[in-house]
PDB file of N, CA and C in Angstrom:
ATOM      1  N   UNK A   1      35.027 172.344  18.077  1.00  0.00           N
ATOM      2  CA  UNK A   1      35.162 171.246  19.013  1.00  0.00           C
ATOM      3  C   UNK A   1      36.635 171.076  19.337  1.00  0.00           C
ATOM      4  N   UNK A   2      36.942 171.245  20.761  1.00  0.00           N
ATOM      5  CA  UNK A   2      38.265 171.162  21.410  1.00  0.00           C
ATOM      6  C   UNK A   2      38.503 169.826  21.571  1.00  0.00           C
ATOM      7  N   UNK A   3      40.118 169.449  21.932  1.00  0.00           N
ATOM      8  CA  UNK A   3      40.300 168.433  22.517  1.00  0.00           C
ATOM      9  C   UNK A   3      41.108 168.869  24.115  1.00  0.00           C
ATOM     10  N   UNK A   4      40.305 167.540  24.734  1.00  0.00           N
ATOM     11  CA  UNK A   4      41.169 168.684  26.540  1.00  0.00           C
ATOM     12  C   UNK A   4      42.524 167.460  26.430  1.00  0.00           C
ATOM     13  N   UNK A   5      43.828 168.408  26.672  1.00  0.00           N
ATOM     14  CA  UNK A   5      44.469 167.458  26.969  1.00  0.00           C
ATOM     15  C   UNK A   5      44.761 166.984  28.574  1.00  0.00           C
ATOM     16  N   UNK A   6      45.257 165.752  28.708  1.00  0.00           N
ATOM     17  CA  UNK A   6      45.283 165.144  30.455  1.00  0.00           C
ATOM     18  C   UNK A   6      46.195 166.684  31.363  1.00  0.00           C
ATOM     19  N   UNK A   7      46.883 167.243  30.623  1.00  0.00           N
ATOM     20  CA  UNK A   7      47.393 168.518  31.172  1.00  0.00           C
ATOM     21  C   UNK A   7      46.253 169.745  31.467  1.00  0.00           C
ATOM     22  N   UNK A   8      45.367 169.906  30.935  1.00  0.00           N
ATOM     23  CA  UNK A   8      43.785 170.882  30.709  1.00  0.00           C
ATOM     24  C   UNK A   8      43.417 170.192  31.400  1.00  0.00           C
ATOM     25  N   UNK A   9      43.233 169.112  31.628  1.00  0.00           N
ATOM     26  CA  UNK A   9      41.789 168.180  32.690  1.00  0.00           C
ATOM     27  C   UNK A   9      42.754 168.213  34.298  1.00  0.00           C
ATOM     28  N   UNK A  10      43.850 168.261  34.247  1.00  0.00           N
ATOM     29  CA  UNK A  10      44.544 168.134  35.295  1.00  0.00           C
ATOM     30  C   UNK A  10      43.935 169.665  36.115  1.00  0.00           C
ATOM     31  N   UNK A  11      44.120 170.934  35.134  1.00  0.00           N
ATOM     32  CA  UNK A  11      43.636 172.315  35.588  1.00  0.00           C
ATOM     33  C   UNK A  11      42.553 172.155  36.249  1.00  0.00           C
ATOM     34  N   UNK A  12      41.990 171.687  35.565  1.00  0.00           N
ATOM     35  CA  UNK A  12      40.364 172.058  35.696  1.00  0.00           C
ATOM     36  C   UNK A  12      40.143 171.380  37.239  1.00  0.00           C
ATOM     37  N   UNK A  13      40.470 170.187  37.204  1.00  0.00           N
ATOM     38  CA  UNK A  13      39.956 169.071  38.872  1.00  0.00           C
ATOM     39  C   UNK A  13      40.897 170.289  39.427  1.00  0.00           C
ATOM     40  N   UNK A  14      41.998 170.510  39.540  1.00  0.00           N
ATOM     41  CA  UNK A  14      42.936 171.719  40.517  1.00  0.00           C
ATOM     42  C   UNK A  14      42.008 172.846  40.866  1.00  0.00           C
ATOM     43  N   UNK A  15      41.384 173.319  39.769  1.00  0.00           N
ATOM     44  CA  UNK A  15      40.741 174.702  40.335  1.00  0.00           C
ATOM     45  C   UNK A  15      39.441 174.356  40.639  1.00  0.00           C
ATOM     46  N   UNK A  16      38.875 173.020  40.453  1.00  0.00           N
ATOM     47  CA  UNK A  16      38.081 172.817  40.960  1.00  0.00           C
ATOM     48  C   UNK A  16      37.934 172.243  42.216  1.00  0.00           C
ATOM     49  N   UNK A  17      38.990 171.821  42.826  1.00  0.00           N
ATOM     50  CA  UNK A  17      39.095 171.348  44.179  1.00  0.00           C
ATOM     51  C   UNK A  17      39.740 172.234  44.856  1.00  0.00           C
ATOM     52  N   UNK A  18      40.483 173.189  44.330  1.00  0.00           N
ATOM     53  CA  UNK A  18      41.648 173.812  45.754  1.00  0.00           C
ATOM     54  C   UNK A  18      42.426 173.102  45.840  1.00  0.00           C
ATOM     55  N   UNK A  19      42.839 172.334  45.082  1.00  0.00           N
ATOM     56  CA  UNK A  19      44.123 171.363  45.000  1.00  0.00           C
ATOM     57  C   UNK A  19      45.574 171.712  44.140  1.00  0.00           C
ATOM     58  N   UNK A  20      46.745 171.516  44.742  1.00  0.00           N
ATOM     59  CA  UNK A  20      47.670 171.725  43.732  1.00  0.00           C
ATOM     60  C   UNK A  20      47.289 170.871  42.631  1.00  0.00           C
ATOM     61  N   UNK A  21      48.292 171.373  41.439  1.00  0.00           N
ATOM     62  CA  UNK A  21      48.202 170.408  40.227  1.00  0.00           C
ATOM     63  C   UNK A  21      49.204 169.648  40.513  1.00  0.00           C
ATOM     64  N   UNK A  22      49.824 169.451  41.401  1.00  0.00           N
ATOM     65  CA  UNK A  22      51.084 168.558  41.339  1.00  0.00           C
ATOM     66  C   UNK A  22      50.082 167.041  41.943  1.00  0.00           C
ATOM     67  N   UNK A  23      49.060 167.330  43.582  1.00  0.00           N
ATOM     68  CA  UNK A  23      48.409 166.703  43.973  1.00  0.00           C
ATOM     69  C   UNK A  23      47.144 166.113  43.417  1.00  0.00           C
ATOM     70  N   UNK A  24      46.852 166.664  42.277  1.00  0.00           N
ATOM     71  CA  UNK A  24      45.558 166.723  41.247  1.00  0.00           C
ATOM     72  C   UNK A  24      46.216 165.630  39.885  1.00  0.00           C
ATOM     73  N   UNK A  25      47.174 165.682  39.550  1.00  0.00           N
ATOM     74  CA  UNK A  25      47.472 165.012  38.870  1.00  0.00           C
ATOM     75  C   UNK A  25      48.206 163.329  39.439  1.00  0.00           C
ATOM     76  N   UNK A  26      49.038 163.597  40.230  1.00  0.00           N
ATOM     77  CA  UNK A  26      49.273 162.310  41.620  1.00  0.00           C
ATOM     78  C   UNK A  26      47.835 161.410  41.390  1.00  0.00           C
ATOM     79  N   UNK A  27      46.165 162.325  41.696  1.00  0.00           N
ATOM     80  CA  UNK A  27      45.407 162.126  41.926  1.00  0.00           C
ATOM     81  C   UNK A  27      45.118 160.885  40.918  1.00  0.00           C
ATOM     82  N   UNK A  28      44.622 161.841  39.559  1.00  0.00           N
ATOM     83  CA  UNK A  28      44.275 161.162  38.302  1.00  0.00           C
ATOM     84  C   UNK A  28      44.987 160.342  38.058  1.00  0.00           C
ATOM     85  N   UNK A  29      46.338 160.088  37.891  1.00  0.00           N
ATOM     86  CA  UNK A  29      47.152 159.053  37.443  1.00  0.00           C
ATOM     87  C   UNK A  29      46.999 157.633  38.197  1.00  0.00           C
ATOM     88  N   UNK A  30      46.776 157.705  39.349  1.00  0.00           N
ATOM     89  CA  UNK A  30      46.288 156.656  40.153  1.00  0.00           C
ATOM     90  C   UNK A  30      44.925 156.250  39.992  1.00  0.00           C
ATOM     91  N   UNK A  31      43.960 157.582  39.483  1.00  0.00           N
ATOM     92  CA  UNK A  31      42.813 156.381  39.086  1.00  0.00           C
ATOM     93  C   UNK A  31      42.556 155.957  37.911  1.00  0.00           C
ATOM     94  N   UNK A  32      43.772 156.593  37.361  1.00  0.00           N
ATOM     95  CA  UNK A  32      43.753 155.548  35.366  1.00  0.00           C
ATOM     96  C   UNK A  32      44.824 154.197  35.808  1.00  0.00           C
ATOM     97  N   UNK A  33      45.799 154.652  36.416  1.00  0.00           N
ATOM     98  CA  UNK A  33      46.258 153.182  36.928  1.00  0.00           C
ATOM     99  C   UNK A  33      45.285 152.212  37.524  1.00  0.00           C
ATOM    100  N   UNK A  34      44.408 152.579  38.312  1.00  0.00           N
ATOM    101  CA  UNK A  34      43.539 151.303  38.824  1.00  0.00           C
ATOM    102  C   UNK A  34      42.438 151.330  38.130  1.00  0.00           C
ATOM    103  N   UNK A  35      41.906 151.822  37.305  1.00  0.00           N
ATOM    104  CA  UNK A  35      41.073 151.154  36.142  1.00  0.00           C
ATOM    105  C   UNK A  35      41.602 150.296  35.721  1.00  0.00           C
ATOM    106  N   UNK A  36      43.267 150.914  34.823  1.00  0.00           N
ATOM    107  CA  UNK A  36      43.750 149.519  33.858  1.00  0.00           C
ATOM    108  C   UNK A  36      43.990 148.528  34.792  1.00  0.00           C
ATOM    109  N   UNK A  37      44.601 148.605  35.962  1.00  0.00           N
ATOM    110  CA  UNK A  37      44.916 147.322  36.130  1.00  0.00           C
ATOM    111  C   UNK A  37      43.162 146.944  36.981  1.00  0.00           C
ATOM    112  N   UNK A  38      42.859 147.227  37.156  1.00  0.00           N
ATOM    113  CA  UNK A  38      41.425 146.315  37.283  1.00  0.00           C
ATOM    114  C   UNK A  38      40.825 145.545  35.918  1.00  0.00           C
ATOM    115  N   UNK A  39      40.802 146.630  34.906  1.00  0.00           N
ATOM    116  CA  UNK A  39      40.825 145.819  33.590  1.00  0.00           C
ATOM    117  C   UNK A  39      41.602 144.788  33.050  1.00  0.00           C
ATOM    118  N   UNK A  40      42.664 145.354  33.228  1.00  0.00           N
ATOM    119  CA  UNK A  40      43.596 143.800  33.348  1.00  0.00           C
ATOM    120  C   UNK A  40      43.910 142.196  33.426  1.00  0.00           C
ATOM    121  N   UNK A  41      42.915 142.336  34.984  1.00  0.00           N
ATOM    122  CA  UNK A  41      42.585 141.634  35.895  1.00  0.00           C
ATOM    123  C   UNK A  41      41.194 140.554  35.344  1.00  0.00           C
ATOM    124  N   UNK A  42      40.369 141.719  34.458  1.00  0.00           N
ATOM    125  CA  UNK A  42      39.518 141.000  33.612  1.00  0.00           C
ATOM    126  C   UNK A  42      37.907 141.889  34.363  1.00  0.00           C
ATOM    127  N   UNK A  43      38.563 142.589  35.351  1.00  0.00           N
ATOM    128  CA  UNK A  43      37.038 143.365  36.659  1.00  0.00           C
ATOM    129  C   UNK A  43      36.550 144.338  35.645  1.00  0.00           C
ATOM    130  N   UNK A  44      35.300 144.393  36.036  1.00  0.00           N
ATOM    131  CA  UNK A  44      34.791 145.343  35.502  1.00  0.00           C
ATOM    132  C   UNK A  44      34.605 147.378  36.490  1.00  0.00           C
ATOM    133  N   UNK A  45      34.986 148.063  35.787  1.00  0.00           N
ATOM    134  CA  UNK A  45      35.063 149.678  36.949  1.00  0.00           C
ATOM    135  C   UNK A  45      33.917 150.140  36.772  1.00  0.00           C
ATOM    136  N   UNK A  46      32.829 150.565  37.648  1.00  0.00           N
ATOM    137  CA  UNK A  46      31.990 151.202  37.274  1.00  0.00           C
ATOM    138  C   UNK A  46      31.994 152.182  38.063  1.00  0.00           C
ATOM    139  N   UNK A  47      31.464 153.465  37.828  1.00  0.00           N
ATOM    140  CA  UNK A  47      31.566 154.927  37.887  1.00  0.00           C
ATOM    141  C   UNK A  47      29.819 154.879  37.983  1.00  0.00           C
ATOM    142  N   UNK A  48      29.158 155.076  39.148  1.00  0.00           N
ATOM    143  CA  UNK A  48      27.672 155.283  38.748  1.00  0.00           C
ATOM    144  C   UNK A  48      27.498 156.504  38.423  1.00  0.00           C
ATOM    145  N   UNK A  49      26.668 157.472  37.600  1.00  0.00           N
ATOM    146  CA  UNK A  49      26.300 158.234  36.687  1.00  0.00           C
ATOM    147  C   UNK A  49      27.069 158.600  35.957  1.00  0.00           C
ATOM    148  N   UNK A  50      28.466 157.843  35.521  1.00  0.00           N
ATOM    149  CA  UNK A  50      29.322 158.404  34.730  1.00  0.00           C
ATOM    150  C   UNK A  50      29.329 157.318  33.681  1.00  0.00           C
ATOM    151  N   UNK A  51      29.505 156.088  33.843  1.00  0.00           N
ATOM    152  CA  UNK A  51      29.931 155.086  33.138  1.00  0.00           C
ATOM    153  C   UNK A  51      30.424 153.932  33.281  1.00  0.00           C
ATOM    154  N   UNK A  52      30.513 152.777  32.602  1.00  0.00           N
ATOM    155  CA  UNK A  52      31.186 151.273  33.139  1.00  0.00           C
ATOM    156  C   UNK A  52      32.241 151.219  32.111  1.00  0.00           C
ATOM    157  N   UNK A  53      33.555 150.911  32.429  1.00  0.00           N
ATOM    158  CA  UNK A  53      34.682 150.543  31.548  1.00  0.00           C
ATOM    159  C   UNK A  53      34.534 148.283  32.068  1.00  0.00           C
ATOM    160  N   UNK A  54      34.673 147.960  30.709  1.00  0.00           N
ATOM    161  CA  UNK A  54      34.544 146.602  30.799  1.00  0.00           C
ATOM    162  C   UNK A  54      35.589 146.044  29.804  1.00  0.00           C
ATOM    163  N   UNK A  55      35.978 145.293  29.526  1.00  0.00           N
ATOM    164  CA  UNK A  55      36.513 144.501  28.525  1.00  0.00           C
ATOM    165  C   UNK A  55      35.773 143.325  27.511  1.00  0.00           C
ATOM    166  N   UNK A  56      36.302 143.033  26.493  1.00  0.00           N
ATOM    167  CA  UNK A  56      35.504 142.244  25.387  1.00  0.00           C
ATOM    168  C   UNK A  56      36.918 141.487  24.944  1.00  0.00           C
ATOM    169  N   UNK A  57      36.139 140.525  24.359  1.00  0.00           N
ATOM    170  CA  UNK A  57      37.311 139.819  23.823  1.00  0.00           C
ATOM    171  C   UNK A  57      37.016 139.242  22.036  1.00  0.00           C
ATOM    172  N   UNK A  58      37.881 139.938  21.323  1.00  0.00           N
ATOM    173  CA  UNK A  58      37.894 139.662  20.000  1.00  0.00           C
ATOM    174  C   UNK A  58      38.435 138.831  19.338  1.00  0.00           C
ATOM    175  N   UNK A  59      37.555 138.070  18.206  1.00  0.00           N
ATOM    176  CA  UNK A  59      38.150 136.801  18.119  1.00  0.00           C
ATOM    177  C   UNK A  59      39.405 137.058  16.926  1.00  0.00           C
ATOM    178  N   UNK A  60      40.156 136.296  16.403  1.00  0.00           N
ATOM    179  CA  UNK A  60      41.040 136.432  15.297  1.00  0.00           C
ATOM    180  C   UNK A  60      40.415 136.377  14.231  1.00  0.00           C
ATOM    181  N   UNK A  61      41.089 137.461  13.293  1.00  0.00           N
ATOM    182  CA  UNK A  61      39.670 137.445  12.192  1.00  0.00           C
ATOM    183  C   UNK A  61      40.874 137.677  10.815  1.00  0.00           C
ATOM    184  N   UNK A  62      40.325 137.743   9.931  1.00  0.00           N
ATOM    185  CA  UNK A  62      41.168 137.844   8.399  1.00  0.00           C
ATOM    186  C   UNK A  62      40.881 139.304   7.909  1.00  0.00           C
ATOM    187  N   UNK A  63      42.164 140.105   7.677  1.00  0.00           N
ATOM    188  CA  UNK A  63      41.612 140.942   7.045  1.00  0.00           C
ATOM    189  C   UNK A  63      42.994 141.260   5.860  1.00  0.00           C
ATOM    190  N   UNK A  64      42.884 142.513   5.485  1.00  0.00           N
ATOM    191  CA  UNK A  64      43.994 142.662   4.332  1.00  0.00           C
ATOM    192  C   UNK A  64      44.774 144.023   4.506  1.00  0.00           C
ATOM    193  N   UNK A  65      46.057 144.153   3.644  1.00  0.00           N
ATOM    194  CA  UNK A  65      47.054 144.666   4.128  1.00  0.00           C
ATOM    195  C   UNK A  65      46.523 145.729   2.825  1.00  0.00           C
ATOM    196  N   UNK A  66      46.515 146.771   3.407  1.00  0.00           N
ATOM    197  CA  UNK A  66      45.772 147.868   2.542  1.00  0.00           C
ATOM    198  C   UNK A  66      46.845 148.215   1.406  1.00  0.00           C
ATOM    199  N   UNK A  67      47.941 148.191   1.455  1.00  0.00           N
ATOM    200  CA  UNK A  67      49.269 148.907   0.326  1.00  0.00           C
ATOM    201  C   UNK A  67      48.714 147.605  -0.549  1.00  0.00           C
ATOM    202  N   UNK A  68      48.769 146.228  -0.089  1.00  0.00           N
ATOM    203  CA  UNK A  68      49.148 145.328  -1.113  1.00  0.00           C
ATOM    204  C   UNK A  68      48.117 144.781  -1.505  1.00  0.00           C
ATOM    205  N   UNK A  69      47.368 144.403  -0.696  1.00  0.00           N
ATOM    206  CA  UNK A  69      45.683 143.675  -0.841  1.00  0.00           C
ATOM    207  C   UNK A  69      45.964 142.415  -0.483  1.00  0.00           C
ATOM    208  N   UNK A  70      47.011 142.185   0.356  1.00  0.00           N
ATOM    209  CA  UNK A  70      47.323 140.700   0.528  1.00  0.00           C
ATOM    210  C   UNK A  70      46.386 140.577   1.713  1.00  0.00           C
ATOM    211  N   UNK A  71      46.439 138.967   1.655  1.00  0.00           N
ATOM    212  CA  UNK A  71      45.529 138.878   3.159  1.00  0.00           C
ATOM    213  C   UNK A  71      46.329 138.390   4.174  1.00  0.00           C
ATOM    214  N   UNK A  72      45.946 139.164   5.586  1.00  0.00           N
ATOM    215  CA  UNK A  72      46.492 138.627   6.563  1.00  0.00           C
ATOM    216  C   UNK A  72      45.774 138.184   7.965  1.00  0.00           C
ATOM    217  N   UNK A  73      46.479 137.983   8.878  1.00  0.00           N
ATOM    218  CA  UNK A  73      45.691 137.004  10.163  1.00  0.00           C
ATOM    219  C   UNK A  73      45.380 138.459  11.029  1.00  0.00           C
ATOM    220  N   UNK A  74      44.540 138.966  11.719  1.00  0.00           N
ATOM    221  CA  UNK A  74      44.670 139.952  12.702  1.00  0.00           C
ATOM    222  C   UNK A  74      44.645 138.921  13.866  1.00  0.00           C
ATOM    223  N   UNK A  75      45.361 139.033  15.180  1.00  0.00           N
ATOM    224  CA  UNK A  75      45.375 138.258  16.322  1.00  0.00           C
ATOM    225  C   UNK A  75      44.416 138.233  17.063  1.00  0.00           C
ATOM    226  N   UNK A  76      44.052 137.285  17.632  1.00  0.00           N
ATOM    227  CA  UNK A  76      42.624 137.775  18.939  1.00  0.00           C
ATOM    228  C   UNK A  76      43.373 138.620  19.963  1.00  0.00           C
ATOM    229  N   UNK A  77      42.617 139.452  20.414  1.00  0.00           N
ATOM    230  CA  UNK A  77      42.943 140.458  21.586  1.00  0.00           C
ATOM    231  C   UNK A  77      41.522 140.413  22.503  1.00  0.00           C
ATOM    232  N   UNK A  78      42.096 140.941  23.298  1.00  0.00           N
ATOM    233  CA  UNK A  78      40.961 141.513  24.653  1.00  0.00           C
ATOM    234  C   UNK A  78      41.087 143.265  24.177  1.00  0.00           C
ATOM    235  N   UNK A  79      39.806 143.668  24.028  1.00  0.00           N
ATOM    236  CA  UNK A  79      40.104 145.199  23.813  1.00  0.00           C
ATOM    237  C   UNK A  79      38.732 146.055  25.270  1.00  0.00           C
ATOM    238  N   UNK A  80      39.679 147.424  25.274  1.00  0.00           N
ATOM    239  CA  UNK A  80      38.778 147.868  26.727  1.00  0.00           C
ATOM    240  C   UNK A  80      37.349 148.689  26.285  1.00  0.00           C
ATOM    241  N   UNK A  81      36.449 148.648  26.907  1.00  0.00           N
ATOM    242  CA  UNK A  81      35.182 149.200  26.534  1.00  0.00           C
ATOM    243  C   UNK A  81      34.568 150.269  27.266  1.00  0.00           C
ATOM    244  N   UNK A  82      33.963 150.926  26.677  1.00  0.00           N
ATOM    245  CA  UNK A  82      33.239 151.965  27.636  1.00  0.00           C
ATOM    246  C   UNK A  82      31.531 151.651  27.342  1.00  0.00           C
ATOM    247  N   UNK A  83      30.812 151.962  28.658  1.00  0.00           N
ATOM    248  CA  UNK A  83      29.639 152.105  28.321  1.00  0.00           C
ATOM    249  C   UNK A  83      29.301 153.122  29.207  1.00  0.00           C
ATOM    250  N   UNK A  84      28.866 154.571  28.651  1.00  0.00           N
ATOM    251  CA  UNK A  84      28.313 156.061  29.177  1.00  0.00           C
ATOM    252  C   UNK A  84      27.285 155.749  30.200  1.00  0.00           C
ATOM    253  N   UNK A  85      27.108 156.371  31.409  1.00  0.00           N
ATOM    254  CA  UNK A  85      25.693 156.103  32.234  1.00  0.00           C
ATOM    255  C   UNK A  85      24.681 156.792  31.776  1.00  0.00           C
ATOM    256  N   UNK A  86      23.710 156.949  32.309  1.00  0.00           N
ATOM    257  CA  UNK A  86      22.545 157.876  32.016  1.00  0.00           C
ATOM    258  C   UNK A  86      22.414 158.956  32.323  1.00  0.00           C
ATOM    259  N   UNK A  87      23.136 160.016  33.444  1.00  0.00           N
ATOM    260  CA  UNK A  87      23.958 160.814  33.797  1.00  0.00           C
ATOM    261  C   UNK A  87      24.813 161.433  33.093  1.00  0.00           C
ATOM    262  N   UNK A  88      25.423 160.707  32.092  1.00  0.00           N
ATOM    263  CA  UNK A  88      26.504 161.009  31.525  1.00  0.00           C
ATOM    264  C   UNK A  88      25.492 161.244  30.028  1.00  0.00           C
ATOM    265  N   UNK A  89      25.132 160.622  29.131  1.00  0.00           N
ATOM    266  CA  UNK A  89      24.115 160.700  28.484  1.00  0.00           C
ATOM    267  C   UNK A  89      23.552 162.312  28.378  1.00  0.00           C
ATOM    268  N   UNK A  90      22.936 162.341  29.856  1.00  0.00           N
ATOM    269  CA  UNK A  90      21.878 163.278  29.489  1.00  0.00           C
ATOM    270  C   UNK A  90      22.594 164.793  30.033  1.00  0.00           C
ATOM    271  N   UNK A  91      23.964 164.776  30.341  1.00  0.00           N
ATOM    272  CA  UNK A  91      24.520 165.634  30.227  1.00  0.00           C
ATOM    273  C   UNK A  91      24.795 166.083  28.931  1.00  0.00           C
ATOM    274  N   UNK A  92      25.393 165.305  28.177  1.00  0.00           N
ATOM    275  CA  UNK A  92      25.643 165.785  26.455  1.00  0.00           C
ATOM    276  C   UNK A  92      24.576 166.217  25.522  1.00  0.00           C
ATOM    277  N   UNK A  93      23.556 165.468  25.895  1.00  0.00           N
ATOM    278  CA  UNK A  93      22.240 165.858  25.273  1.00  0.00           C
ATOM    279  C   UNK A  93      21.579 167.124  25.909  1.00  0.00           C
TER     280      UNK A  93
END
């Protein structure tokens, strides 16, 4: 099991479009920029047969500092989410 890096995925949309990689990557970077900042924003992105990126919001919770065993506060955050489509699903399967 490989990992693709954003440099490998950049190839791949290039030779898969007939596109430079200079214009292929321009490409991608603008649509991870407007995910996050749609996420940001609090919007939800959805991709039909690929997937929905959403956000959640976690509350502050107690946990412990693994070297010492002390306890500490973790902060509430907003963290980003994915949920796979059915498309996407039944490709892997």
């Amino acid at each position: 099991m490989a990992n693709i890096s954003k440099k490998e995925l950049v190839s791949r949309i290039a030779s898969a479009t007939d596109q430079s990689k200079a214009q292929t990557e321009k490409a991608l970077n603008a649509t991870l920029d407007s995910i996050k900042e749609s996420l940001s924003k609090g919007d939800d992105v959805s991709l039909i047969g690929f997937g929905t990126f959403t956000t959640s919001k976690r509350a502050e919770r107690e946990g412990r500092n693994p070297k010492t065993g002390e306890k500490i506060k973790i902060k509430a955050a907003t963290v980003p989410k994915f949920r796979p489509g059915k498309a996407l699903k039944d490709a892997v399967n």
